[in-house]
Protein backbone atom coordinates (compact mmCIF):
# COMPACT_ATOMS: atom_id res chain seq x y z
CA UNK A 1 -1.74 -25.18 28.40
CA UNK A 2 0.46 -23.29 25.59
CA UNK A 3 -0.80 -24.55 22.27
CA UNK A 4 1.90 -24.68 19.11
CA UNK A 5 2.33 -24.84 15.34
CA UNK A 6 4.69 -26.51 13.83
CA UNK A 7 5.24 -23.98 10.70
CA UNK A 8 8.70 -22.53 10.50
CA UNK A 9 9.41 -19.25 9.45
CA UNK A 10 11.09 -18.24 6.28
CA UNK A 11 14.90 -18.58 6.17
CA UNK A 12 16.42 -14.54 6.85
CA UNK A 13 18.38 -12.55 4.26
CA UNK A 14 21.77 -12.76 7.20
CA UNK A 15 22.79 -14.48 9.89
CA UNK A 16 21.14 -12.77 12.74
CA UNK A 17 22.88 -11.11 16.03
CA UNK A 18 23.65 -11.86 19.21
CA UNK A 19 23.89 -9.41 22.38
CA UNK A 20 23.21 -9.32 26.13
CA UNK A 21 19.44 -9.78 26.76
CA UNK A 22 17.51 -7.11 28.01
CA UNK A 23 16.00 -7.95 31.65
CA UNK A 24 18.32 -10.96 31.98
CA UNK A 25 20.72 -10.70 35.02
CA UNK A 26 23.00 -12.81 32.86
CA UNK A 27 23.15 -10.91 29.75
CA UNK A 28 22.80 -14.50 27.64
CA UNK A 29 20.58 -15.99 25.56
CA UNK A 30 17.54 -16.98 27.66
CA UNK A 31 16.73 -20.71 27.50
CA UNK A 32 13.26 -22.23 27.76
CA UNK A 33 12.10 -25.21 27.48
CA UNK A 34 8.16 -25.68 27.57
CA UNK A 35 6.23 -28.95 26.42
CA UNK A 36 9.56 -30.75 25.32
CA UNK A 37 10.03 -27.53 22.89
CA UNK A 38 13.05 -25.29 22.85
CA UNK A 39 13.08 -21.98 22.95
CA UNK A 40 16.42 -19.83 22.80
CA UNK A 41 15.89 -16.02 23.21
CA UNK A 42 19.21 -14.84 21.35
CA UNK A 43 19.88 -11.37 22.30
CA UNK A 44 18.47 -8.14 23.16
CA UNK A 45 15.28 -6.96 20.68
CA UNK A 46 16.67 -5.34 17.32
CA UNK A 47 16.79 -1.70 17.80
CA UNK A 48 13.95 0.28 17.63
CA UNK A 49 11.39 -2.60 17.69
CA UNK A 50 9.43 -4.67 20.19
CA UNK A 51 11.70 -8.27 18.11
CA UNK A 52 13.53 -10.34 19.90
CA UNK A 53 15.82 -13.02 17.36
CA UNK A 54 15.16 -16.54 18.64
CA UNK A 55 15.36 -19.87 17.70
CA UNK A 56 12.70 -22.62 17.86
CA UNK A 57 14.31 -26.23 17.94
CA UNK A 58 17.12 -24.53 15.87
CA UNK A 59 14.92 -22.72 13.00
CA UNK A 60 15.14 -18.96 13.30
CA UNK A 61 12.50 -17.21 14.42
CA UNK A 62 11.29 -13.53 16.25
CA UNK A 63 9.93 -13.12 19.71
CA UNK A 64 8.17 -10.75 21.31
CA UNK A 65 7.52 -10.23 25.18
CA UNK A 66 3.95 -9.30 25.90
CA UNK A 67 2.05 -10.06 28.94
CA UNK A 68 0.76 -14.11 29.47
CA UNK A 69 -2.75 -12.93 28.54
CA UNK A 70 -1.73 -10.96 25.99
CA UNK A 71 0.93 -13.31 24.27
CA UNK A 72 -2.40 -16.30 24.22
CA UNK A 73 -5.09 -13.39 23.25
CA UNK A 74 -2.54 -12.57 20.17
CA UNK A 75 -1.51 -16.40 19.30
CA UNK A 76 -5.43 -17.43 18.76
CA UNK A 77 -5.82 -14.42 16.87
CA UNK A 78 -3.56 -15.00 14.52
CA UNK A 79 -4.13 -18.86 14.38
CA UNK A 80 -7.45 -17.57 13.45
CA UNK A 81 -6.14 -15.45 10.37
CA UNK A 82 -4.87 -16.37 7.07
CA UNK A 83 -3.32 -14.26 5.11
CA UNK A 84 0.05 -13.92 3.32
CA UNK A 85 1.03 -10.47 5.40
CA UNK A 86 0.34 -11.63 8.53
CA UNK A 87 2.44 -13.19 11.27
CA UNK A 88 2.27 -16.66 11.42
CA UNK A 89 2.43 -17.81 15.15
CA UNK A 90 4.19 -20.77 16.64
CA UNK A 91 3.53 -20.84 20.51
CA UNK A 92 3.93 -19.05 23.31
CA UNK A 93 6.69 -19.48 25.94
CA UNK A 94 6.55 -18.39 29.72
CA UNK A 95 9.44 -15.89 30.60
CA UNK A 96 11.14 -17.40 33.49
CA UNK A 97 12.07 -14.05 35.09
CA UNK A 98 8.55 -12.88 35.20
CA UNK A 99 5.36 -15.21 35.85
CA UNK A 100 3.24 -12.08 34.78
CA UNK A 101 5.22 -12.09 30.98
CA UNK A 102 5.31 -14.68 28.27
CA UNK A 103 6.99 -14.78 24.94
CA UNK A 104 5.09 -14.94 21.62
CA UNK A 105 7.14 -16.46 18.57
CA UNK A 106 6.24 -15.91 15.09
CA UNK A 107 7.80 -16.78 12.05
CA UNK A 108 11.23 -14.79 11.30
CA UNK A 109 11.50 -11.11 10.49
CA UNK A 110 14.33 -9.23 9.32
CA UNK A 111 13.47 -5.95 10.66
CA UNK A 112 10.82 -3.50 10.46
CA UNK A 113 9.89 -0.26 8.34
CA UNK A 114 11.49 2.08 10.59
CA UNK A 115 14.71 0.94 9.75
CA UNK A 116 14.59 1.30 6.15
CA UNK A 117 16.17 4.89 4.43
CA UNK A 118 13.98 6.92 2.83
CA UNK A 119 15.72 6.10 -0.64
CA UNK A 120 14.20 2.71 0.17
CA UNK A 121 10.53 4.06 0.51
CA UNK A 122 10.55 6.63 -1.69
CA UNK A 123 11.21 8.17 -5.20
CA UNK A 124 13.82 10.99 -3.70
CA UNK A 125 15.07 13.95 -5.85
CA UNK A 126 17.12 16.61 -4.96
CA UNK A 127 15.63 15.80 -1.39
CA UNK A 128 11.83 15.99 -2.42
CA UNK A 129 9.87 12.68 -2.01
CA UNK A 130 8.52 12.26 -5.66
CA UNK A 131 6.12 8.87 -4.62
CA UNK A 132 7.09 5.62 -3.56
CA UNK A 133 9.69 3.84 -4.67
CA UNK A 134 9.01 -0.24 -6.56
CA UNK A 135 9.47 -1.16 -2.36
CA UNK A 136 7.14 1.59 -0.96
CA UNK A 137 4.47 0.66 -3.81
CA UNK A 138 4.78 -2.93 -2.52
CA UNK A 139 4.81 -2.08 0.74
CA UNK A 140 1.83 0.13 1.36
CA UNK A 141 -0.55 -1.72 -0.91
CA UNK A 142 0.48 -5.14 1.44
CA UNK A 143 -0.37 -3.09 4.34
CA UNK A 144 -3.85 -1.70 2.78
CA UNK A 145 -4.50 -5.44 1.92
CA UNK A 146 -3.81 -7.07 5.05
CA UNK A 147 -5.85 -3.81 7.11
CA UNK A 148 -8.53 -4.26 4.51
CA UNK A 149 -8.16 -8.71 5.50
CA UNK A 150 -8.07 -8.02 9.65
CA UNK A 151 -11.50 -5.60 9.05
CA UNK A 152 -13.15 -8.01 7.34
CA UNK A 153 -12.46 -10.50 10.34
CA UNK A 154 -13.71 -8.78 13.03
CA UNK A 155 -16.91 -9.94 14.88
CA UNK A 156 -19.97 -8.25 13.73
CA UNK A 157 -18.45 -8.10 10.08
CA UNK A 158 -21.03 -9.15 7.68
CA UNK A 159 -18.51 -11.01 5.27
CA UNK A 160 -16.79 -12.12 8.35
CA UNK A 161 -17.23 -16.42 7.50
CA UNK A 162 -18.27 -19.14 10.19
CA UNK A 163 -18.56 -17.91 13.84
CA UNK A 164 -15.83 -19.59 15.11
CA UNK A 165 -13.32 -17.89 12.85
CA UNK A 166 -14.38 -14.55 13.54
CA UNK A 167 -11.59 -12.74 15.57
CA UNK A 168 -12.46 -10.72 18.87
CA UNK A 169 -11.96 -6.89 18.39
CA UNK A 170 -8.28 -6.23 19.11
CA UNK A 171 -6.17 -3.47 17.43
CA UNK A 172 -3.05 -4.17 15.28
CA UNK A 173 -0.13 -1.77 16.43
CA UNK A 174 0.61 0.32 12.99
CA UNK A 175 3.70 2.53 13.55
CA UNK A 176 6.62 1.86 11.31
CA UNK A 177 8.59 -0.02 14.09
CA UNK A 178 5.66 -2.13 14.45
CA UNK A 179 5.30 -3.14 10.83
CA UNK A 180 7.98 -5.73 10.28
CA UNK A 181 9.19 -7.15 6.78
CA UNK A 182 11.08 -10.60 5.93
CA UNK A 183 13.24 -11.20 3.14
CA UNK A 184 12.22 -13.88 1.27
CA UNK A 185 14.02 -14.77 -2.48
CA UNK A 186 15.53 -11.72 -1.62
CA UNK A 187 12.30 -9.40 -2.28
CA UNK A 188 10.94 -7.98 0.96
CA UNK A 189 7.18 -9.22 2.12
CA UNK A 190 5.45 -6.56 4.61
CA UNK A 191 4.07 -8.60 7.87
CA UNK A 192 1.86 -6.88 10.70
CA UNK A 193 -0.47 -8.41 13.24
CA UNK A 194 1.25 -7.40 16.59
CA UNK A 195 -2.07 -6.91 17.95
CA UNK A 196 -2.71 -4.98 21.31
CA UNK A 197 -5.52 -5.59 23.57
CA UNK A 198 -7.42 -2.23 23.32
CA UNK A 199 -7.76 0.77 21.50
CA UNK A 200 -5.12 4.00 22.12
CA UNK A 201 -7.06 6.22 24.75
CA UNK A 202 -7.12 8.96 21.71
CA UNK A 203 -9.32 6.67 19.40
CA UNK A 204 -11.48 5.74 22.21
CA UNK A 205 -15.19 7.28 22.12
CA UNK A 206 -16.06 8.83 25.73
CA UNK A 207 -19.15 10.00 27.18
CA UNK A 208 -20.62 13.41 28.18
CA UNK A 209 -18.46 12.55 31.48
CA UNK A 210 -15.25 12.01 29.10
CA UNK A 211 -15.24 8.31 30.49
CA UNK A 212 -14.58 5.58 27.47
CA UNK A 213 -17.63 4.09 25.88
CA UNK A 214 -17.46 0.18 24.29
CA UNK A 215 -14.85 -0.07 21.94
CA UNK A 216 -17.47 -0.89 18.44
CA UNK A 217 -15.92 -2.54 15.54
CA UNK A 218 -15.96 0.77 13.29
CA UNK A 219 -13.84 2.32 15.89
CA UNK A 220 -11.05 -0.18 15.60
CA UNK A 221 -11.34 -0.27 11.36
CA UNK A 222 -11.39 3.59 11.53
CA UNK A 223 -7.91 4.22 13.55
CA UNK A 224 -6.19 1.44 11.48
CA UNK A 225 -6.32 3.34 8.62
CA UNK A 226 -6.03 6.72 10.55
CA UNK A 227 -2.93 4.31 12.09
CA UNK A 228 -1.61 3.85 8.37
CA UNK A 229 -2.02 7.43 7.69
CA UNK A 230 0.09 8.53 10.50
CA UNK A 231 2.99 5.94 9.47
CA UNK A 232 2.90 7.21 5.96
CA UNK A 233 3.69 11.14 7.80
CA UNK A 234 6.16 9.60 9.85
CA UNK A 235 7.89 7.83 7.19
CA UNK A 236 8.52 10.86 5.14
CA UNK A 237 8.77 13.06 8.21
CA UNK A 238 9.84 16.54 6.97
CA UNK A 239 10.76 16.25 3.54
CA UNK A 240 8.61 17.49 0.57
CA UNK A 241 6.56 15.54 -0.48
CA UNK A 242 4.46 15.22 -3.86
CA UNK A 243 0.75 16.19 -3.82
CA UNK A 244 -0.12 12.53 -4.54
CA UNK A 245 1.59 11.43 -1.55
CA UNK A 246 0.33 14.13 0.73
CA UNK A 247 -3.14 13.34 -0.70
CA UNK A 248 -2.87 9.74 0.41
CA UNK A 249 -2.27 10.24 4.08
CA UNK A 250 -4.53 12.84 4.14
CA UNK A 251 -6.88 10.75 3.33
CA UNK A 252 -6.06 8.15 5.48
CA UNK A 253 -6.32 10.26 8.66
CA UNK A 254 -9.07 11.78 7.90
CA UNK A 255 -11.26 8.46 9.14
CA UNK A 256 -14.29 8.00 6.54
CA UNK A 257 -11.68 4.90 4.53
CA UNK A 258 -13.25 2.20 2.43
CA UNK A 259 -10.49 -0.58 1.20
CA UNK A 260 -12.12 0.47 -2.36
CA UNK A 261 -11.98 3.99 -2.13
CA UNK A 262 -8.47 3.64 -1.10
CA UNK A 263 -7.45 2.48 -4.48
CA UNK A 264 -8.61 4.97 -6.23
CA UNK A 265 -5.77 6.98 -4.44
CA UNK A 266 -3.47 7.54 -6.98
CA UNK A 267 -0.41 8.07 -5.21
CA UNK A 268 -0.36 3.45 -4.66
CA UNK A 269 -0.39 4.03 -8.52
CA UNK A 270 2.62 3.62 -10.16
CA UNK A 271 4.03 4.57 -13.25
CA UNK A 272 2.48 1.53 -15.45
CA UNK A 273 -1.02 1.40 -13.87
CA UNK A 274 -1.26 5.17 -14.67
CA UNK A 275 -0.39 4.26 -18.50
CA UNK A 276 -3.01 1.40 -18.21
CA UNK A 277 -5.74 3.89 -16.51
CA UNK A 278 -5.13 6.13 -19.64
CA UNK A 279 -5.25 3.49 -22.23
CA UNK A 280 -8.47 1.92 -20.47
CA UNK A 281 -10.17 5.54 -20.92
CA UNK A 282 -9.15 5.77 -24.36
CA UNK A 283 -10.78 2.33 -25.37
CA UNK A 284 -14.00 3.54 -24.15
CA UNK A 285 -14.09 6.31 -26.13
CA UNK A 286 -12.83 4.15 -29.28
CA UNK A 287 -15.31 1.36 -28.64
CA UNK A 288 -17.93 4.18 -29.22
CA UNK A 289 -16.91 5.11 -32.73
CA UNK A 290 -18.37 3.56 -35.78
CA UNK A 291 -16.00 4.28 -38.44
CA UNK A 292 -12.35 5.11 -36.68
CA UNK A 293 -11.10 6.88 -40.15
CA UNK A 294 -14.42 9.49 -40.26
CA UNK A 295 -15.79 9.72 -36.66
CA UNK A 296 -13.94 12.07 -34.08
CA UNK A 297 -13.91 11.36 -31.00
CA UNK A 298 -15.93 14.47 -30.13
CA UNK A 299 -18.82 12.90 -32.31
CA UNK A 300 -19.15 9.62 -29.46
CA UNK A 301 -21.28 10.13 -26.34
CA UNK A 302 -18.15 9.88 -23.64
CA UNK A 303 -16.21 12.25 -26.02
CA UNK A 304 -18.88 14.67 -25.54
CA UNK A 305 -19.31 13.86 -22.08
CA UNK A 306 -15.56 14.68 -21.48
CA UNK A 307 -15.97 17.74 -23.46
CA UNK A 308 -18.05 19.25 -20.70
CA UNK A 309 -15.32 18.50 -18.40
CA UNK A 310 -12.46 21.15 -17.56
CA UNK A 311 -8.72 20.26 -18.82
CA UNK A 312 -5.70 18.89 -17.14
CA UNK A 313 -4.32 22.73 -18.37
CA UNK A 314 -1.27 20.48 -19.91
CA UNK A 315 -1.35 22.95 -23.08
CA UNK A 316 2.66 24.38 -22.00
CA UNK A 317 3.32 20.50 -21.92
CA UNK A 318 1.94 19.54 -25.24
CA UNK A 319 3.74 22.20 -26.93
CA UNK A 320 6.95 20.53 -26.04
CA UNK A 321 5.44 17.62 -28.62
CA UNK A 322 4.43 17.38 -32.61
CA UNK A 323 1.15 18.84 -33.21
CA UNK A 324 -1.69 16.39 -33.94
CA UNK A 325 -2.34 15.92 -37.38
CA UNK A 326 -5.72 14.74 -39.23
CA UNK A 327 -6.36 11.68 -41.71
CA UNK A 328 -4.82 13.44 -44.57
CA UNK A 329 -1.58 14.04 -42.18
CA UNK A 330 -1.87 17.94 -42.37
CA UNK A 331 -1.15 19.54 -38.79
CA UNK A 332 -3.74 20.54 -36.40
CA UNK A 333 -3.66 23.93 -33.75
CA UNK A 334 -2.58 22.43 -30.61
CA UNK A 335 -5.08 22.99 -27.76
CA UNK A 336 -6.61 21.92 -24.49
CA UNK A 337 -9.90 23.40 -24.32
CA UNK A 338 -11.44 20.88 -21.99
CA UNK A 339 -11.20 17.18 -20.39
CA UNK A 340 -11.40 15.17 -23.73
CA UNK A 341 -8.59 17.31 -25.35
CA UNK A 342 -6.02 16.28 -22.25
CA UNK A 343 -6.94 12.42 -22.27
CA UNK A 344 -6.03 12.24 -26.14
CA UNK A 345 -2.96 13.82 -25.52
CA UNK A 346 -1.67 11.50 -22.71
CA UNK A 347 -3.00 8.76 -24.62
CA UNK A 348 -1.70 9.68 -28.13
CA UNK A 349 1.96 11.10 -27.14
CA UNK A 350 2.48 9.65 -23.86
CA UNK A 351 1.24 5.85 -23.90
CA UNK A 352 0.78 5.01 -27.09
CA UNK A 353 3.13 6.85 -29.30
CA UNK A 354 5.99 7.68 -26.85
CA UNK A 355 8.59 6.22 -28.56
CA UNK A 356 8.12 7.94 -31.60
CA UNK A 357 7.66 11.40 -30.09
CA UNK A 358 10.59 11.25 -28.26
CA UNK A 359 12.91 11.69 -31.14
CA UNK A 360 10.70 15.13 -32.30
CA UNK A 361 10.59 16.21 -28.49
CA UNK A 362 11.59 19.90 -28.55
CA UNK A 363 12.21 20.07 -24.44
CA UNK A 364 15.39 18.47 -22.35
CA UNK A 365 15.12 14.70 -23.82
CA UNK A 366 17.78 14.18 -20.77
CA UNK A 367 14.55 15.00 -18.41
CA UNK A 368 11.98 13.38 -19.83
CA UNK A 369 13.95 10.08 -20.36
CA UNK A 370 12.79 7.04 -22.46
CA UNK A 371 10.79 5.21 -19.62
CA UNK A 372 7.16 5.17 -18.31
CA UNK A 373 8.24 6.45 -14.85
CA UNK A 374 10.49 9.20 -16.33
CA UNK A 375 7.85 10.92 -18.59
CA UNK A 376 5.17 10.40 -15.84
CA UNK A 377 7.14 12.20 -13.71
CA UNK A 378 8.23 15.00 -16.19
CA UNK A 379 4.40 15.31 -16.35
CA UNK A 380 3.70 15.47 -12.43
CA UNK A 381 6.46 17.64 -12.07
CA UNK A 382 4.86 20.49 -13.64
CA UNK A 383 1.12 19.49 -13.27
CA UNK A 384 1.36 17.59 -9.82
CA UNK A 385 -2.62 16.81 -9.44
CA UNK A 386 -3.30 15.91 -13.26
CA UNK A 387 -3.83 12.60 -12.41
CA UNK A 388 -5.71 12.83 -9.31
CA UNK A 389 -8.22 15.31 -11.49
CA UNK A 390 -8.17 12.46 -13.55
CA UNK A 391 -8.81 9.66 -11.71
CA UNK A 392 -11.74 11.36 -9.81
CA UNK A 393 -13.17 12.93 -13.02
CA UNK A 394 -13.37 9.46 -14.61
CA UNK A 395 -14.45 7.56 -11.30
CA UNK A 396 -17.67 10.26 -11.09
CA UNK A 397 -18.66 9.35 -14.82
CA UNK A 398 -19.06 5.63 -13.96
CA UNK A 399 -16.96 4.40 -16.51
CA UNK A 400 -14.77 2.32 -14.48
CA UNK A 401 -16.08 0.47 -11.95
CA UNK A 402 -12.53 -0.68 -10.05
CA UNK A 403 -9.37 0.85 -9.49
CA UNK A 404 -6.93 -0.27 -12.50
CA UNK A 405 -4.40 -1.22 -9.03
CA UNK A 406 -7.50 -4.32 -9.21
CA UNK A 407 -6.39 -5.84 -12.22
CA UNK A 408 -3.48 -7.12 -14.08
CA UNK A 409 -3.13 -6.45 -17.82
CA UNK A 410 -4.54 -9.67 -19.47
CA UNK A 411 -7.96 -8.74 -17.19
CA UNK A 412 -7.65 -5.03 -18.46
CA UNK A 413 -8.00 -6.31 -21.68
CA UNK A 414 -10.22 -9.15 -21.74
CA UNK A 415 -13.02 -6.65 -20.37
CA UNK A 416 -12.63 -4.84 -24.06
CA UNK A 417 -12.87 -7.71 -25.79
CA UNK A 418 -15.94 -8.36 -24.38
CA UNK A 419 -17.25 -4.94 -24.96
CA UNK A 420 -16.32 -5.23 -28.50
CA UNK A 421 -18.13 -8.68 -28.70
C-alpha cells in the first residue's frame, strides 16, 4: 500500500516547463491517480538530471522514476531522516506504462549543481578558480553537513538514536546532477538524498576471488565523501584551481574523512572566518600577557611556542606595509624569522588595523582593495598555502579545539571572556 505525507514543497523561483514525456507514447503529461491523490507528471526530466516537474493535487513538486522497490526503499528512508538538506518525500506513485517502475515525489527542486556556471561556484579570475564563491561556500558546507547527518544514521552507528530510526545502509548518489538545489526567499538551499540501493561496483570490497564482500557501514561513509571529492573535480573540471581548493578534494578522495577533520580544511573557509581564526590566535597569546604595555609577546609561553615554529615567509608582503613600531612609537626592522612573527603581522595589519594601513600601503591599493576577501586574496595570491600552514600549525598545538567554520562570532568571543574570567 503506497504510504504519503502531506508536506508540500517550497514554492520554485519560475514557473516550471512543460515538454513531451519521456517513455510516454503520447508525449503528455502523465496522469495518475493513486489513493484518491493526483499525480501529474509534467514533462520530460530537466536536462541533465534524473527530475521530473510534477504536480501533487496542484502544488509543484519533482519526480523521479526508480524501480517499485526502489521508489518504497528510498521513501522510508527519507521519512526516516530529518534534516534541512534532505529531500522531503511525499509518496510514491505506480507508473502506468511499467508495473516494474514507480514514481517517487519529493518536495520541489529547481535544478541541480550541474547546471550552475562556474562563476556561480567559484571565485573566477582571469579563468583561475580562486575558491568558492558566497554560493559554493554555502553549498559544499550543506553537503558536508547533510553527508556528515546520513553517516550518523546508518545502522551500526553508535550515535545513531532509537532502533527504529536507524536507516538501512543505502548510498546517496553524489555527482553534481544528482545534488539538486531549491530556491527558497530567493537564496539557494542544497538538497541530496536520491539514495541508490547498493554501493558502485568500484567502492565495493571483493575477495581473494575478486567477488564482492558485505557492503559494511564504513564502506558506504568512506565513498560519500570520496563521492563529494569527485564532484568538487568535476565541478571545476580543467580550470586552475587554488591550492586550497585542490587541497580539499584531495582530501576528500583520499578516503580516511572525519566530518571534524573536514573543517579544518581551509578552502570551506571564507574570507571572514579566516580573519576570525587569526584574531582567535592572537587572543591567546594576549590573554597570556601580564602587563600589555611591558610584556612582548615573545615573553608568553604560546609566543615562545610559536617562535619554534617556521614562518608563513610573508616578509616580501609585509614590506608592502608600515614597519611595526614599539611603545615609544619609534620604528622597528621588519622581519619574519619564525611562526609568531607572521601571526602578528596578519593580525596587526591585516585584521585589526587594515583600515588604517591601507592609506600608507606602498603596493597597487587597486589590488589589494578595501575588503576582507580582497586583501585575503592579495595574500593567497602570492603565498597560496599560508593559511593551510596555519591552520595545521595551530590545530597540532592544541589551542583550538574546533574549526572557527563551528562557531559564529558572539560564541568566538564569549569563550575569551571566559578565559579572561
Amino acid at each position: 500500500m503506497t504510504s504519503f505525507r502531506s508536506r508540500k514543497g517550497k514554492e520554485p523561483a519560475a514557473e516550471s516547463s512543460g515538454g513531451p514525456v519521456v517513455g510516454n507514447p503520447g508525449n503528455g503529461p502523465i496522469e495518475i491517480v493513486e489513493q484518491g491523490c493526483t499525480l501529474i507528471i509534467e514533462g520530460s526530466s530537466i536536462p541533465g538530471t534524473p527530475l521530473f516537474r510534477a504536480r501533487c493535487e496542484g502544488s509543484r513538486c519533482i519526480a523521479l522514476r526508480k524501480t517499485l522497490n526502489d521508489a518504497y526503499n528510498m521513501h522510508n528512508t527519507l521519512n526516516k531522516c530529518q534534516h534541512p538538506n534532505l529531500l522531503e518525500s511525499i509518496g510514491v506513485w505506480p507508473d502506468p506504462s511499467d508495473k516494474s517502475k514507480a514514481y517517487i515525489v519529493v518536495n520541489h527542486l529547481d535544478n541541480a549543481l550541474s547546471s550552475l556556471e562556474k562563476e556561480q561556484l567559484f571565485h573566477v579570475e582571469r579563468g583561475y578558480l580562486c575558491g568558492f564563491s558566497e554560493l559554493g561556500f554555502k553549498a559544499f558546507r550543506e553537503i558536508f553537513s547533510a553527508i556528515h547527518y546520513i553517516n550518523s544514521c546508518y545502522e551500526g552507528r553508535a550515535t545513531s538514536s532509537a532502533r527504529n530510526n536507524k536507516i538501512q545502509l543505502f548510498p546517496v548518489m553524489l555527482e553534481p546532477n544528482n545534488i539538486f538545489f531549491q530556491m527558497v526567499n530567493g537564496e539557494a538551499r542544497i538538497m541530496v538524498g536520491n539514495f541508490k540501493m547498493e554501493l558502485s561496483d568500484e567502492y565495493m570490497r571483493k575477495d581473494q576471488r575478486n567477488r564482492p564482500l558485505v557492503t559494511r557501514r564504513e564502506d558506504i561513509e568512506a565513498a560519500h565523501w570520496n563521492e563529494v571529492g569527485r564532484c568538487l573535480k568535476t565541478l571545476y573540471g580543467t580550470h586552475q584551481v587554488s591550492t586550497e581548493l585542490r587541497e580539499l578534494a584531495d582530501f576528500l578522495i583520499q578516503g580516511a574523512v572525519t566530518y571534524y577533520d573536514l573543517l579544518w580544511q581551509p578552502g570551506i573557509w571564507d574570507a571572514p572566518t579566516k580573519m576570525q581564526f587569526i584574531r582567535e590566535i592572537f587572543r591567546y597569546l594576549d590573554v597570556e600577557r601580564k602587563d600589555k604595555d611591558n610584556d612582548s609577546f615573545a615573553c608568553t609561553p604560546r609566543g615562545r611556542m610559536l617562535m619554534r615554529k617556521s614562518s608563513l615567509v610573508l616578509l616580501g608582503i609585509m614590506n608592502q606595509f608600515s614597519p611595526p613600531v614599539d611603545r615609544n612609537d619609534q620604528e622597528l626592522k621588519i622581519k619574519d624569522d619564525h611562526l609568531l612573527d607572521s601571526v602578528l603581522f596578519l593580525r596587526n595589519k591585516i585584521v585589526a588595523h587594515y583600515d588604517e594601513e591601507y592609506p600608507k600601503f606602498k603596493g597597487d591599493k587597486n589590488e589589494i582593495g578595501t575588503t576582507e576577501e580582497t586583501v585575503e586574496w592579495y595574500i593567497r595570491k602570492r603565498k597560496p598555502e599560508y593559511i593551510l600552514k596555519l591552520a595545521k600549525t595551530i590545530r597540532g598545538l592544541g589551542w583550538i579545539s574546533e574549526s572557527p567554520v563551528m562557531r559564529g562570532a558572539t560564541d568566538y568571543m564569549t569563550a575569551f571572556s571566559k578565559m579572561k574570567i
